[in-house]
C-alpha atoms as a PDB file:
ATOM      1  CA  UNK A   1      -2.937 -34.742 -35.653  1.00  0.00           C
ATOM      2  CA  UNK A   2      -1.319 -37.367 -33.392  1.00  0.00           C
ATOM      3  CA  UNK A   3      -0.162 -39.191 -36.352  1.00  0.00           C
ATOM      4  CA  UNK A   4       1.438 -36.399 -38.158  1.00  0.00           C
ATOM      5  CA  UNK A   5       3.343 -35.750 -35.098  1.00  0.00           C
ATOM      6  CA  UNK A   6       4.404 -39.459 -34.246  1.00  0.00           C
ATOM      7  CA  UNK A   7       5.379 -39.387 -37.752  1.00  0.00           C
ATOM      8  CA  UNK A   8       7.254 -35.850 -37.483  1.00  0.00           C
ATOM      9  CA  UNK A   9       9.490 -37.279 -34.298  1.00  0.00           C
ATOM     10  CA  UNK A  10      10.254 -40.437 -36.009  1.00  0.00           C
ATOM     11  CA  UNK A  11      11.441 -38.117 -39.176  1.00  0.00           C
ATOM     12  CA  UNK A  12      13.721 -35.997 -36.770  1.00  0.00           C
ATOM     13  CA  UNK A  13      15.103 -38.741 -35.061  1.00  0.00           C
ATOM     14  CA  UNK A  14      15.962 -40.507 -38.296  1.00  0.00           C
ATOM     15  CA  UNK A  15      17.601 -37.024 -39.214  1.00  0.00           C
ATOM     16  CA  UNK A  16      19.799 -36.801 -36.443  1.00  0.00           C
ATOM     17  CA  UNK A  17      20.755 -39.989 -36.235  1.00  0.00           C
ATOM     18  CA  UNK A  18      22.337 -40.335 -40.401  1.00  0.00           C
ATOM     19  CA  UNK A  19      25.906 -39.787 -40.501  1.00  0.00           C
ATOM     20  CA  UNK A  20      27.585 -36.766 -41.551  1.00  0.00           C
ATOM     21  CA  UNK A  21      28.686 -36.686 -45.255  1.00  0.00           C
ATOM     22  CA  UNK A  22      32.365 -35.814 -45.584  1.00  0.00           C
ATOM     23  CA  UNK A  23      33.572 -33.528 -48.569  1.00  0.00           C
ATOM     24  CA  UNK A  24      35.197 -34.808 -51.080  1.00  0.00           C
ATOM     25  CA  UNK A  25      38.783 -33.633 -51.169  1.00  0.00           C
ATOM     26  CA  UNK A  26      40.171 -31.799 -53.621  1.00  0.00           C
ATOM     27  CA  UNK A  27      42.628 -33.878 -54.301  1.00  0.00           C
ATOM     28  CA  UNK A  28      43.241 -37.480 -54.141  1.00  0.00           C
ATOM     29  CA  UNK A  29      45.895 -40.000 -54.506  1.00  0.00           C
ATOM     30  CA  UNK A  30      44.173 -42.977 -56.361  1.00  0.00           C
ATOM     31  CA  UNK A  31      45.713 -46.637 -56.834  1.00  0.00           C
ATOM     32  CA  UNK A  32      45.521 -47.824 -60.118  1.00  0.00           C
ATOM     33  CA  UNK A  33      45.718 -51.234 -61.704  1.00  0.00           C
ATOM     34  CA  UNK A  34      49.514 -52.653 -62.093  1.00  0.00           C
ATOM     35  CA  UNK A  35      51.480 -50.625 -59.447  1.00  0.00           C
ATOM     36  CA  UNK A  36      50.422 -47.267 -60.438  1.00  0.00           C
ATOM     37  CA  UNK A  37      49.085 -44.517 -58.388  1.00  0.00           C
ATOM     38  CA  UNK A  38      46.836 -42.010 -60.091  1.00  0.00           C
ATOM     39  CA  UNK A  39      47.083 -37.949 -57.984  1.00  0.00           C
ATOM     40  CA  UNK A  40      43.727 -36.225 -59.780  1.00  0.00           C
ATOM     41  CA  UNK A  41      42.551 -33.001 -59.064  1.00  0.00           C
ATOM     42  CA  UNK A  42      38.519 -33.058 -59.399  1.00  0.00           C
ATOM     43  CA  UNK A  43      38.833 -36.190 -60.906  1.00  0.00           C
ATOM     44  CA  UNK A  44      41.629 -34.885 -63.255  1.00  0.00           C
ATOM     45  CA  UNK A  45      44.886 -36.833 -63.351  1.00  0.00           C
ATOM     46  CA  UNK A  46      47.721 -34.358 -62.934  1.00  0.00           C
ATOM     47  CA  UNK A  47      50.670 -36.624 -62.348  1.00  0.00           C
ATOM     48  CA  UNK A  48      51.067 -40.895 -62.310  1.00  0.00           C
ATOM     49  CA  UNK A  49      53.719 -42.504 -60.060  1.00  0.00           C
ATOM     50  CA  UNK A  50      54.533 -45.658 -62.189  1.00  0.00           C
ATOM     51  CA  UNK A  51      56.267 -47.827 -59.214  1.00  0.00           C
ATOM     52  CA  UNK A  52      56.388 -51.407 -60.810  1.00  0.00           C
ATOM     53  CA  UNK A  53      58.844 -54.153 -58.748  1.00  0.00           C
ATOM     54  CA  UNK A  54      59.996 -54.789 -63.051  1.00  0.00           C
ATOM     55  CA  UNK A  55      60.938 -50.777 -63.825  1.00  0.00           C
ATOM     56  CA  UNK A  56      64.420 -50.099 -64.009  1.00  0.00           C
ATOM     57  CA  UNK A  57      63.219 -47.272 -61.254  1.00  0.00           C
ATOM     58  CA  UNK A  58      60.132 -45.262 -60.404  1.00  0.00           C
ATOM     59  CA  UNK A  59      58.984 -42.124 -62.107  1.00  0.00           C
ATOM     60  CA  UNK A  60      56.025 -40.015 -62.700  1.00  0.00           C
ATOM     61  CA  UNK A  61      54.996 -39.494 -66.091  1.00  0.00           C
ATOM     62  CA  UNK A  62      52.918 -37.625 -67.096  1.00  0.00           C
ATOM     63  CA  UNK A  63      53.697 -33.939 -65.186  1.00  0.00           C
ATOM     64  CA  UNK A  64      50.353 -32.356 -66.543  1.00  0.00           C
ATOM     65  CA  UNK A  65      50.115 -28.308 -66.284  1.00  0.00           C
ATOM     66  CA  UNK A  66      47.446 -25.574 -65.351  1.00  0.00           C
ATOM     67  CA  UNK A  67      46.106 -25.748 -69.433  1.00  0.00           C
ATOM     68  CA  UNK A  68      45.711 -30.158 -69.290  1.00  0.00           C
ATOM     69  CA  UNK A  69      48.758 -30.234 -71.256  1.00  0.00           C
ATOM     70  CA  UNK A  70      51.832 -32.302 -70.782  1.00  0.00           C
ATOM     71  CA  UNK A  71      55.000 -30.765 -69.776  1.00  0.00           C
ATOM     72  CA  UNK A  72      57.223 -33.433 -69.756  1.00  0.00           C
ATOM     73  CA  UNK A  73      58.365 -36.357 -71.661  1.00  0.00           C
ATOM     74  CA  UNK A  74      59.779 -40.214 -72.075  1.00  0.00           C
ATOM     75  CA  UNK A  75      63.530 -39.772 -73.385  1.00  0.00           C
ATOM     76  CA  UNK A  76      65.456 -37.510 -75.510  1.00  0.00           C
ATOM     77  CA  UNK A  77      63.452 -36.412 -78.563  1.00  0.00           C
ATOM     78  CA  UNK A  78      66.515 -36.707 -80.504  1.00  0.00           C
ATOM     79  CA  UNK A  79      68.149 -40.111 -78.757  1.00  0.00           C
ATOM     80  CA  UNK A  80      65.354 -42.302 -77.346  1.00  0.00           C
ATOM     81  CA  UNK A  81      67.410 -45.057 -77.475  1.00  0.00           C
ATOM     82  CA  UNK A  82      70.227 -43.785 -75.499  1.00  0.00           C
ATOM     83  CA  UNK A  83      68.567 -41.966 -73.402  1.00  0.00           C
ATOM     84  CA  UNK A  84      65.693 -44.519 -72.726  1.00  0.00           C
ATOM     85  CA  UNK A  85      66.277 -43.864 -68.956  1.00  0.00           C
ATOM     86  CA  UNK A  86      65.073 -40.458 -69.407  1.00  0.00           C
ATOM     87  CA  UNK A  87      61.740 -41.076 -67.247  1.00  0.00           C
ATOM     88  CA  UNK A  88      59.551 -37.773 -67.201  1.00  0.00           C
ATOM     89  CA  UNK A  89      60.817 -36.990 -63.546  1.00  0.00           C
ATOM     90  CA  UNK A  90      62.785 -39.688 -61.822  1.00  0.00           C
ATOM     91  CA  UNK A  91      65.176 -40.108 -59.108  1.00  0.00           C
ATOM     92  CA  UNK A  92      68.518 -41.949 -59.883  1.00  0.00           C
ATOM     93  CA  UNK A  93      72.357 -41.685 -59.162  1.00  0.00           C
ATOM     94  CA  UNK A  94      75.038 -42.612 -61.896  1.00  0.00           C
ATOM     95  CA  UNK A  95      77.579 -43.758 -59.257  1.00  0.00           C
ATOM     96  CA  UNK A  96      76.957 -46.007 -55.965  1.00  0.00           C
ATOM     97  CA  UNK A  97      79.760 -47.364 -54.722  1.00  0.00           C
ATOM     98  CA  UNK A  98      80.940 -47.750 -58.523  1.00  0.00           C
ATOM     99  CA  UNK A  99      77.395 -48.618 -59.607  1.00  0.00           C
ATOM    100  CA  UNK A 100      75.320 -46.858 -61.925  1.00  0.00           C
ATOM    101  CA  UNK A 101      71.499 -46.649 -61.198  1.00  0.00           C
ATOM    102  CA  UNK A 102      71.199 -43.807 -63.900  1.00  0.00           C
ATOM    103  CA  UNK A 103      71.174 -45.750 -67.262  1.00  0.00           C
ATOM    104  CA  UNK A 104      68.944 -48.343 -68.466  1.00  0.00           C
ATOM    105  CA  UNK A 105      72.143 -51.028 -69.323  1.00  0.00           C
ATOM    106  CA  UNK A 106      73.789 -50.663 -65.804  1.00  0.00           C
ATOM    107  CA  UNK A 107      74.084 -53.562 -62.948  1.00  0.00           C
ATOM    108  CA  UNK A 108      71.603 -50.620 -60.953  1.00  0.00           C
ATOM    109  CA  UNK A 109      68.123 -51.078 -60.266  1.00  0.00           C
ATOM    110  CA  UNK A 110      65.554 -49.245 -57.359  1.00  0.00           C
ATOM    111  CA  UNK A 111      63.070 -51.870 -56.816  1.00  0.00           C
ATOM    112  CA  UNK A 112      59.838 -51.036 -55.714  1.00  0.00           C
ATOM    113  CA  UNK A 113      59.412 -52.826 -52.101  1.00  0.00           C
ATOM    114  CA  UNK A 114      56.457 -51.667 -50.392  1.00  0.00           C
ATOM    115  CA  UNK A 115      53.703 -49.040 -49.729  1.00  0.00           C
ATOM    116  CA  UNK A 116      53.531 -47.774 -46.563  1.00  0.00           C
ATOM    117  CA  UNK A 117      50.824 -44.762 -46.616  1.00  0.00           C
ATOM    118  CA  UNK A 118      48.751 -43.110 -48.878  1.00  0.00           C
ATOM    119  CA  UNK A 119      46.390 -40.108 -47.829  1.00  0.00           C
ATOM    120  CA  UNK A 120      44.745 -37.288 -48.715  1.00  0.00           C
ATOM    121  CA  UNK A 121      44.550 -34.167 -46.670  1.00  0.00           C
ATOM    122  CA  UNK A 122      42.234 -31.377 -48.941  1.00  0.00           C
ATOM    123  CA  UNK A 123      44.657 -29.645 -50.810  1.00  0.00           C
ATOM    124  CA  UNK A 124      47.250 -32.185 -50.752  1.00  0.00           C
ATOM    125  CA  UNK A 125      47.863 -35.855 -51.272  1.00  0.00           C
ATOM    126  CA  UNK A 126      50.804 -38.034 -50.766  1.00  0.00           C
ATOM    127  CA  UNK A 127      52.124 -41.446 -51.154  1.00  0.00           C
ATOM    128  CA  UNK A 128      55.147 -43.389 -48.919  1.00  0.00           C
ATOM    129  CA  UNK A 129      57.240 -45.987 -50.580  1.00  0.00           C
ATOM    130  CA  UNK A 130      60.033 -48.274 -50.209  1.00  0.00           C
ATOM    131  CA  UNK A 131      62.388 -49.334 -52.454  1.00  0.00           C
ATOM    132  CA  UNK A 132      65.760 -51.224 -52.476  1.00  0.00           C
ATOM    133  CA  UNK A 133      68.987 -50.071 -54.885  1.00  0.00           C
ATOM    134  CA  UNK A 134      70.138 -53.373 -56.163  1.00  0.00           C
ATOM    135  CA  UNK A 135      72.996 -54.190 -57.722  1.00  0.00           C
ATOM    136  CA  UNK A 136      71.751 -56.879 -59.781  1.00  0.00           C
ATOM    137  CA  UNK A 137      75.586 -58.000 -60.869  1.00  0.00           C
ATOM    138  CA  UNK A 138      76.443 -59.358 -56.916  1.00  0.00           C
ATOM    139  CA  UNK A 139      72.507 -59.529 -56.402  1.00  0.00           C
ATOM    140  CA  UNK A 140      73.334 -57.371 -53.159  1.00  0.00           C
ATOM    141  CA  UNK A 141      71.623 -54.398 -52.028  1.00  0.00           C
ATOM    142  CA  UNK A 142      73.391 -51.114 -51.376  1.00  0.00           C
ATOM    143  CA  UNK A 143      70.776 -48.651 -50.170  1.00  0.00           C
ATOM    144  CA  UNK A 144      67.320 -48.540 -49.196  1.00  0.00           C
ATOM    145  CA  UNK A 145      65.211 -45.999 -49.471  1.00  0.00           C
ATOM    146  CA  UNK A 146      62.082 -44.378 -48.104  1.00  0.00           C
ATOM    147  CA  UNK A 147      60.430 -41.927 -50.194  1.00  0.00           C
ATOM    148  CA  UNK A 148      57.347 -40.106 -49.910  1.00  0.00           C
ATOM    149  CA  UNK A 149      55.786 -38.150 -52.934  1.00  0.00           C
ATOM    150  CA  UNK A 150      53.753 -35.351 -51.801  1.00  0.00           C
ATOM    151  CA  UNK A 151      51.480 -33.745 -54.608  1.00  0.00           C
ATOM    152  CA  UNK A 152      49.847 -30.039 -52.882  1.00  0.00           C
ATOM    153  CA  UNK A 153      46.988 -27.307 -54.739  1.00  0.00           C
ATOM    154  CA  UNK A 154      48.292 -24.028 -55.054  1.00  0.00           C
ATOM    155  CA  UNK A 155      46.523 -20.833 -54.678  1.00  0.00           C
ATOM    156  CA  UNK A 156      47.117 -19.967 -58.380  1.00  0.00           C
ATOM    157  CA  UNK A 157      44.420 -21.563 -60.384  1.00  0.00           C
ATOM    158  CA  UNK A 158      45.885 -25.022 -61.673  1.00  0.00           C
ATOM    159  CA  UNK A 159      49.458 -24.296 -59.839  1.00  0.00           C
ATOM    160  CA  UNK A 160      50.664 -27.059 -58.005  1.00  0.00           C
ATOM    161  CA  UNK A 161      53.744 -28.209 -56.238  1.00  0.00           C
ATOM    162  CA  UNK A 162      55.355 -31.534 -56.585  1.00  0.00           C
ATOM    163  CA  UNK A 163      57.443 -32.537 -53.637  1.00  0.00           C
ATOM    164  CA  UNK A 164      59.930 -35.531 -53.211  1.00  0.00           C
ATOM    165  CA  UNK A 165      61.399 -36.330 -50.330  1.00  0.00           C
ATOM    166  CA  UNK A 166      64.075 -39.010 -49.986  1.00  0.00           C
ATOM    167  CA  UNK A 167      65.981 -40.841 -47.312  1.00  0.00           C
ATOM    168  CA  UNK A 168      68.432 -43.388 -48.050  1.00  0.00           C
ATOM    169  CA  UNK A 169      69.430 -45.711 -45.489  1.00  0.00           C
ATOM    170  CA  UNK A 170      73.030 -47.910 -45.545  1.00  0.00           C
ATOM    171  CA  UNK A 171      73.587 -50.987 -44.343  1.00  0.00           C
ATOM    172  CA  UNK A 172      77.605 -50.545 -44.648  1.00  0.00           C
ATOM    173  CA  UNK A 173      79.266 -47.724 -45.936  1.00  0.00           C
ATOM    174  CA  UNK A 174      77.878 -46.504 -49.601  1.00  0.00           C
ATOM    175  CA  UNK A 175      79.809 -43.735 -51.336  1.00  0.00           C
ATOM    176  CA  UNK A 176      78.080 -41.717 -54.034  1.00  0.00           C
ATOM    177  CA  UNK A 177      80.683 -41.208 -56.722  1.00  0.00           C
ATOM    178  CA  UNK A 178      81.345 -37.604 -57.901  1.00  0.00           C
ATOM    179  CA  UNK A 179      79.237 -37.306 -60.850  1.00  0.00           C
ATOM    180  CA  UNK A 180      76.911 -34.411 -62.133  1.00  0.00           C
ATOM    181  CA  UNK A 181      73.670 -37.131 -62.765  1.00  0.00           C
ATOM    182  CA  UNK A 182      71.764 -37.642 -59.790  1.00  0.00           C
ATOM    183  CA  UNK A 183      69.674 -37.911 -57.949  1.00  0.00           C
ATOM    184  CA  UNK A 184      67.160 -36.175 -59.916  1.00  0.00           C
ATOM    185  CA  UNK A 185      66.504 -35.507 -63.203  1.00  0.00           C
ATOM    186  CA  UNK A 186      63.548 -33.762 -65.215  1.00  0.00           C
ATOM    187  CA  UNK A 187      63.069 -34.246 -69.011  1.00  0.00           C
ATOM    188  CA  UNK A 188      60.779 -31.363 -70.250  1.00  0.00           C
ATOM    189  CA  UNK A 189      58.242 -31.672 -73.292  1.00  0.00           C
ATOM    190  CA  UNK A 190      59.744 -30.982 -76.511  1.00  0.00           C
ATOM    191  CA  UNK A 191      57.678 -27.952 -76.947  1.00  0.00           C
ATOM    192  CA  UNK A 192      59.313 -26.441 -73.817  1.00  0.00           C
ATOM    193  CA  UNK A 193      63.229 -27.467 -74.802  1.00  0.00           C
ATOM    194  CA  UNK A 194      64.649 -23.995 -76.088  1.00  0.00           C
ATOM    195  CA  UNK A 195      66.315 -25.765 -79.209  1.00  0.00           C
ATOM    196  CA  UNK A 196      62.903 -27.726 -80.031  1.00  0.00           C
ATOM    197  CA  UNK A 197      60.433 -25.043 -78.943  1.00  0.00           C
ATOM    198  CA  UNK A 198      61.732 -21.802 -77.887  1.00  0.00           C
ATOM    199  CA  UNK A 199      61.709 -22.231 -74.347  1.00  0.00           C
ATOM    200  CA  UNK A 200      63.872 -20.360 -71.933  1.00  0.00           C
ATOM    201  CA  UNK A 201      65.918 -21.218 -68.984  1.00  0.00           C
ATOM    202  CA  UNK A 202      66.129 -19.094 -65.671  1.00  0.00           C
ATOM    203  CA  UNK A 203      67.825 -19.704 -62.128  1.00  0.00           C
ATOM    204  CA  UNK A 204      68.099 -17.861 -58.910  1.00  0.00           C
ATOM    205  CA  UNK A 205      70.974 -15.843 -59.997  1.00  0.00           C
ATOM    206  CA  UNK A 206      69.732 -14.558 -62.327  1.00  0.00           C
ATOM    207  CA  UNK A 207      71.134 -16.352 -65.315  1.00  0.00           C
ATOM    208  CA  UNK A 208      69.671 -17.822 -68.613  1.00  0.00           C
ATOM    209  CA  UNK A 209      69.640 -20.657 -70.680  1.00  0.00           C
ATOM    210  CA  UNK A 210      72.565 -23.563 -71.306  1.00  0.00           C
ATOM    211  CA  UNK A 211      75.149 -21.106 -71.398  1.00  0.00           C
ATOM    212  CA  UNK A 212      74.363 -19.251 -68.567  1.00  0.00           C
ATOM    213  CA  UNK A 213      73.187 -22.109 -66.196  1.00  0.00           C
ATOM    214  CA  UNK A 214      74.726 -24.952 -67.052  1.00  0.00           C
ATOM    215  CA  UNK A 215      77.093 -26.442 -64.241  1.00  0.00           C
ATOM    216  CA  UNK A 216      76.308 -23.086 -61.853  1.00  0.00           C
ATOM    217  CA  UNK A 217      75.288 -23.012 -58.463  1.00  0.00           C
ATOM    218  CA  UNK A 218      71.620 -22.046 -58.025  1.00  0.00           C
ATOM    219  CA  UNK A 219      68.295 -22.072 -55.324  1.00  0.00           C
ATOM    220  CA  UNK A 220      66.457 -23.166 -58.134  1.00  0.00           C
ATOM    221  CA  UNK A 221      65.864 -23.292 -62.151  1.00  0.00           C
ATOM    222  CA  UNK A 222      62.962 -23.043 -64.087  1.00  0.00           C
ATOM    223  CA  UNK A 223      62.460 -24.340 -67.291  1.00  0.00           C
ATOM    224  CA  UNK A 224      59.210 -22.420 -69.009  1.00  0.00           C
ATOM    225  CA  UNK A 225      58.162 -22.733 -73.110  1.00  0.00           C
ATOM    226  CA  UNK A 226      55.043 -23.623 -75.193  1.00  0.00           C
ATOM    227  CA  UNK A 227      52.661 -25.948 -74.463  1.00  0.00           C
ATOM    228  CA  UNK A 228      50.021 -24.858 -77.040  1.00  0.00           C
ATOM    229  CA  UNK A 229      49.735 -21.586 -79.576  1.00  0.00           C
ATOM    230  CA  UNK A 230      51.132 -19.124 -77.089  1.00  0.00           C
ATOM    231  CA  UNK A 231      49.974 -20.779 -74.074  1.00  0.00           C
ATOM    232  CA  UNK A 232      53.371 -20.760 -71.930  1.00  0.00           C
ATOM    233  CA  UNK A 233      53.628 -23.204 -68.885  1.00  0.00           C
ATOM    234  CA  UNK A 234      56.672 -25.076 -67.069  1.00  0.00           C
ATOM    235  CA  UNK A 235      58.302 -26.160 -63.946  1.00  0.00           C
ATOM    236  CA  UNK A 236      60.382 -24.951 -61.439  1.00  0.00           C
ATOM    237  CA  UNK A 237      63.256 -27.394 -59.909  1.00  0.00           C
ATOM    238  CA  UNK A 238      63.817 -26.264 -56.175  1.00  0.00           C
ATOM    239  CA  UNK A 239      67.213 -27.589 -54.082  1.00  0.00           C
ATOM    240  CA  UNK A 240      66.121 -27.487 -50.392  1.00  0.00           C
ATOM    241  CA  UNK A 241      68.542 -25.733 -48.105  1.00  0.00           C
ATOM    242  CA  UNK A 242      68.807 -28.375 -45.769  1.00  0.00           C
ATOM    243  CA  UNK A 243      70.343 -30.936 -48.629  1.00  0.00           C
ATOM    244  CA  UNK A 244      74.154 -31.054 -48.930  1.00  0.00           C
ATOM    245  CA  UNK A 245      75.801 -28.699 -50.514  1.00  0.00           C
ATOM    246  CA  UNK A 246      72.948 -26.405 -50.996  1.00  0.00           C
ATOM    247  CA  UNK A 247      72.957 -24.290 -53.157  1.00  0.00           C
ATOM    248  CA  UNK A 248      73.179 -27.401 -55.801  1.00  0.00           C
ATOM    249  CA  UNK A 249      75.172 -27.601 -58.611  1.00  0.00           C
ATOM    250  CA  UNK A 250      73.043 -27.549 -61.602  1.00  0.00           C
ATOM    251  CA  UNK A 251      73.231 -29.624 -65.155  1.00  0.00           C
ATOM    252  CA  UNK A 252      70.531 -28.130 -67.667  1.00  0.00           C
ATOM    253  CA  UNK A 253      70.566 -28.721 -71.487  1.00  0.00           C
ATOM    254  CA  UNK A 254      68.941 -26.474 -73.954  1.00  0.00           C
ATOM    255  CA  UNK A 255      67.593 -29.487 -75.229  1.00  0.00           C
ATOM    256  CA  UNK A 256      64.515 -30.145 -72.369  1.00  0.00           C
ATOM    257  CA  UNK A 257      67.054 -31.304 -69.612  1.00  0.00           C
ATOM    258  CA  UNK A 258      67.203 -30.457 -66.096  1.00  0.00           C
ATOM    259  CA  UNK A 259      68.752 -32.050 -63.084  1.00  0.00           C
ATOM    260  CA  UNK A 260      70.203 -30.866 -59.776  1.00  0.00           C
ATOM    261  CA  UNK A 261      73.467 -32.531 -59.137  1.00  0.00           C
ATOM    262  CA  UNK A 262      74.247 -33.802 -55.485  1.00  0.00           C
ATOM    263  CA  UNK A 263      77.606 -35.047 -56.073  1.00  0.00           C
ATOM    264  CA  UNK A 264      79.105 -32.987 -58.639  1.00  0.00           C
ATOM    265  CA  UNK A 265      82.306 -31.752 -56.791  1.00  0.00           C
ATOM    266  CA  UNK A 266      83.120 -34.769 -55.482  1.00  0.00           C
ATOM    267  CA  UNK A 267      81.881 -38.157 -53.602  1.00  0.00           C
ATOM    268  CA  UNK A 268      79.533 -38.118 -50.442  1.00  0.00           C
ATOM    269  CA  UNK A 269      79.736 -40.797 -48.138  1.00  0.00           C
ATOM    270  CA  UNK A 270      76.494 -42.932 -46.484  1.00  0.00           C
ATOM    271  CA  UNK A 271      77.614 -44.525 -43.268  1.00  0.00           C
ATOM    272  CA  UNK A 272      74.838 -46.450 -41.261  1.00  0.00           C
ATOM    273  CA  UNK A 273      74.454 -44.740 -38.581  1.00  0.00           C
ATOM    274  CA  UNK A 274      73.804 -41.590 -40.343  1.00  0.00           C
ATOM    275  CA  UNK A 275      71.582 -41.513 -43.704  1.00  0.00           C
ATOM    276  CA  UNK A 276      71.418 -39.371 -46.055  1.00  0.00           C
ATOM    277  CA  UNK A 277      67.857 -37.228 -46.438  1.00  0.00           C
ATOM    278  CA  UNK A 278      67.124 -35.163 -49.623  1.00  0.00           C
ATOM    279  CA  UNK A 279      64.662 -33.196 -50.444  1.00  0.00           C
ATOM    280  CA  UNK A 280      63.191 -31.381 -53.833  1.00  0.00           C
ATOM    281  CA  UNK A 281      60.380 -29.307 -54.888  1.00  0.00           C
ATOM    282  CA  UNK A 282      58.928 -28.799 -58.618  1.00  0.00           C
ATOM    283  CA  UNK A 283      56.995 -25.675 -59.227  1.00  0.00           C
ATOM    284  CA  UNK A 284      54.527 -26.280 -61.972  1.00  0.00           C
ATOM    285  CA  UNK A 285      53.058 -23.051 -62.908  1.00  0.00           C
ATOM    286  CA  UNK A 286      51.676 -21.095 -65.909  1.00  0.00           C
ATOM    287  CA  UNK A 287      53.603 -18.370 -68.036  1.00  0.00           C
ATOM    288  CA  UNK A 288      56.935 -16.896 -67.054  1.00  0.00           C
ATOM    289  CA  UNK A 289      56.590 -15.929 -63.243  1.00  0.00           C
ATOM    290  CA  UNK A 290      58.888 -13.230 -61.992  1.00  0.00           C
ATOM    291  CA  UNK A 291      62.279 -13.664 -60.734  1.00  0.00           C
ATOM    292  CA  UNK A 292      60.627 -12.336 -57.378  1.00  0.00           C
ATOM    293  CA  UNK A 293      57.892 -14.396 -57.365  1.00  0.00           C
ATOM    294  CA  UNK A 294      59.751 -17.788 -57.866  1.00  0.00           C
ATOM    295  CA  UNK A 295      61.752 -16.841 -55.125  1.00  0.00           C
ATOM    296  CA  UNK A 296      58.899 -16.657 -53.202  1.00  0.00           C
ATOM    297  CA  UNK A 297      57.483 -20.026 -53.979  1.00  0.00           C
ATOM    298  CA  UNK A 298      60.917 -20.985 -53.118  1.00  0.00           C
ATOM    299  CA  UNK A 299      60.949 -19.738 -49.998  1.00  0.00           C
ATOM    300  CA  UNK A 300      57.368 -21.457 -49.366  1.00  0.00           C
ATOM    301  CA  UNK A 301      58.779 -24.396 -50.332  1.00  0.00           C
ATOM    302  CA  UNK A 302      61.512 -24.304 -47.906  1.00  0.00           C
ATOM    303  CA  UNK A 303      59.101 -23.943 -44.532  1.00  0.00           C
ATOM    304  CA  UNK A 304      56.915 -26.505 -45.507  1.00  0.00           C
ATOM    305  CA  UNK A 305      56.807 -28.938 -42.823  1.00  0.00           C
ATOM    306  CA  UNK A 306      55.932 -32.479 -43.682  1.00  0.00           C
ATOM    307  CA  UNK A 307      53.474 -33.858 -41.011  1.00  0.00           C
ATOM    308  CA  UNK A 308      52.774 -37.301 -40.951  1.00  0.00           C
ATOM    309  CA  UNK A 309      52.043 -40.286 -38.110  1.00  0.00           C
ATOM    310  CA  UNK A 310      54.537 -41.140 -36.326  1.00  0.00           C
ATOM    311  CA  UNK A 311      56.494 -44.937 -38.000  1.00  0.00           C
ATOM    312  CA  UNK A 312      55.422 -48.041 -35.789  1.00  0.00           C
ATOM    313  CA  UNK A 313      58.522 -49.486 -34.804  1.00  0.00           C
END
């Protein structure tokens, strides 16, 4: 009797004393081999961040929806060599300080320069980078940027929201050219594109497709076709109201093109002392949400607060 309860004690104290397993979150952001970062939702890849110091400029590729499929794409299904800069969802100007970072051919490149943070919170994960916008034809550097890519579960089963948020710092004055390309663009699947696929084109005003959005002033667009049989899926392109010139300008093709255009009624100046900060949401969602309900996710979007530690200095 002693002996089962010498043995009992030692079995509680053994008990108390193992650490506590932590859950496994939801979501994680998950390095991969060759400057890649995999986010994976129960150990399914939704999105990649390919961030190689050799890339023209970082992207993610693929943007996978609530079915597993793909909804976006590398380049123009019609022009893959001319529009080999198309990169799934990218970020990119055509015009710094007479520069273009948007093409593949250009002096531009965004060189990958660092990783600050990654983490994973539950429901959301998110990466910090740095990266430098060379111009490789004076070998000088014009802007440098800190990004962070924030990946977040939504309450709609296999929703999500993609959220990048960009600050580009000066170290003399930088002018960013009046152009309608940049700084993001979004190349949807084929599938999707409303020439290729039958897909259809909505924005915040309540206009539709090329002819209706193209070049217009909008909260957001979203960009929704087929993914598989009748299985309808796409993504949302949110301007935050704290960028310039919100609303945004924006430049959508019926061909599986979307972009939100910072500069497109003329030039905006980046002196050092004051950077410029940008930031965009995409919606990834299933079917053809309501005009009311993506206005609602926009409006989410727009009070999100992005916590972090505070930056050693």
């Amino acid at each position: 009797m002693k002996r089962s309860l010498a043995l009992l004690a030692v079995l509680l104290t053994a008990t108390r004393a193992a650490p506590q397993t932590k859950l496994v979150p939801d979501l994680q952001a998950v390095p991969q081999p060759y400057h890649q970062l995999s986010f994976q939702r129960d150990a399914q890849e939704i999105t990649r961040l390919f961030f190689d110091p050799q890339l023209r400029r970082p992207f993610l590729f693929p943007i996978i929806g609530p079915s597993g499929r793909r909804l976006t794409r590398m380049g123009h299904p019609h022009d893959p060599e001319g529009h080999s800069h198309h990169n799934s969802v990218w970020i990119s100007h055509h015009d710094v300080n007479g520069v273009t970072f948007w093409g593949d051919k250009g002096p531009g490149r965004i060189v990958h320069q660092r990783i600050e943070k990654i983490a994973d919170d539950g429901k959301a994960s998110w990466v910090i980078t740095h990266h430098a916008w060379i111009d490789e034809s004076k070998k000088k550097t014009l802007l440098l940027e800190r990004r962070r890519t924030h990946v977040q579960i939504l309450d709609n089963p296999g929703e999500w929201l993609l959220i990048l948020d960009v600050t580009l710092q000066a170290k003399e004055d930088v002018v960013l050219g009046k152009t309608p390309f940049g700084p993001i663009g979004v190349r949807m699947a084929k599938t999707i594109g409303v020439h290729d696929g039958g897909g259809t084109i909505r924005n915040s005003s309540g206009q539709t497709n090329e002819k209706g959005v193209f070049w217009k002033r909008a909260k957001w667009v979203d960009y929704a076709g087929p993914v598989v049989d009748k299985t309808i899926e796409g993504i949302t392109l949110f301007d935050h109201p704290d960028n310039p010139n919100h609303p945004s300008v924006f430049h959508v093709r019926d061909d599986g093109w979307m972009g939100a255009s910072l500069t497109f009624e003329g030039p905006l100046k980046i002196a050092p002392s004051e950077p410029l900060h940008v930031r965009y949401g995409l919606y990834i969602h299933r079917g053809l949400p309501a005009h009311s309900e993506l206005d609602r996710r926009w409006r989410e979007f727009a009070d999100i607060k992005l916590v972090e530690p505070a930056r050693k200095k």
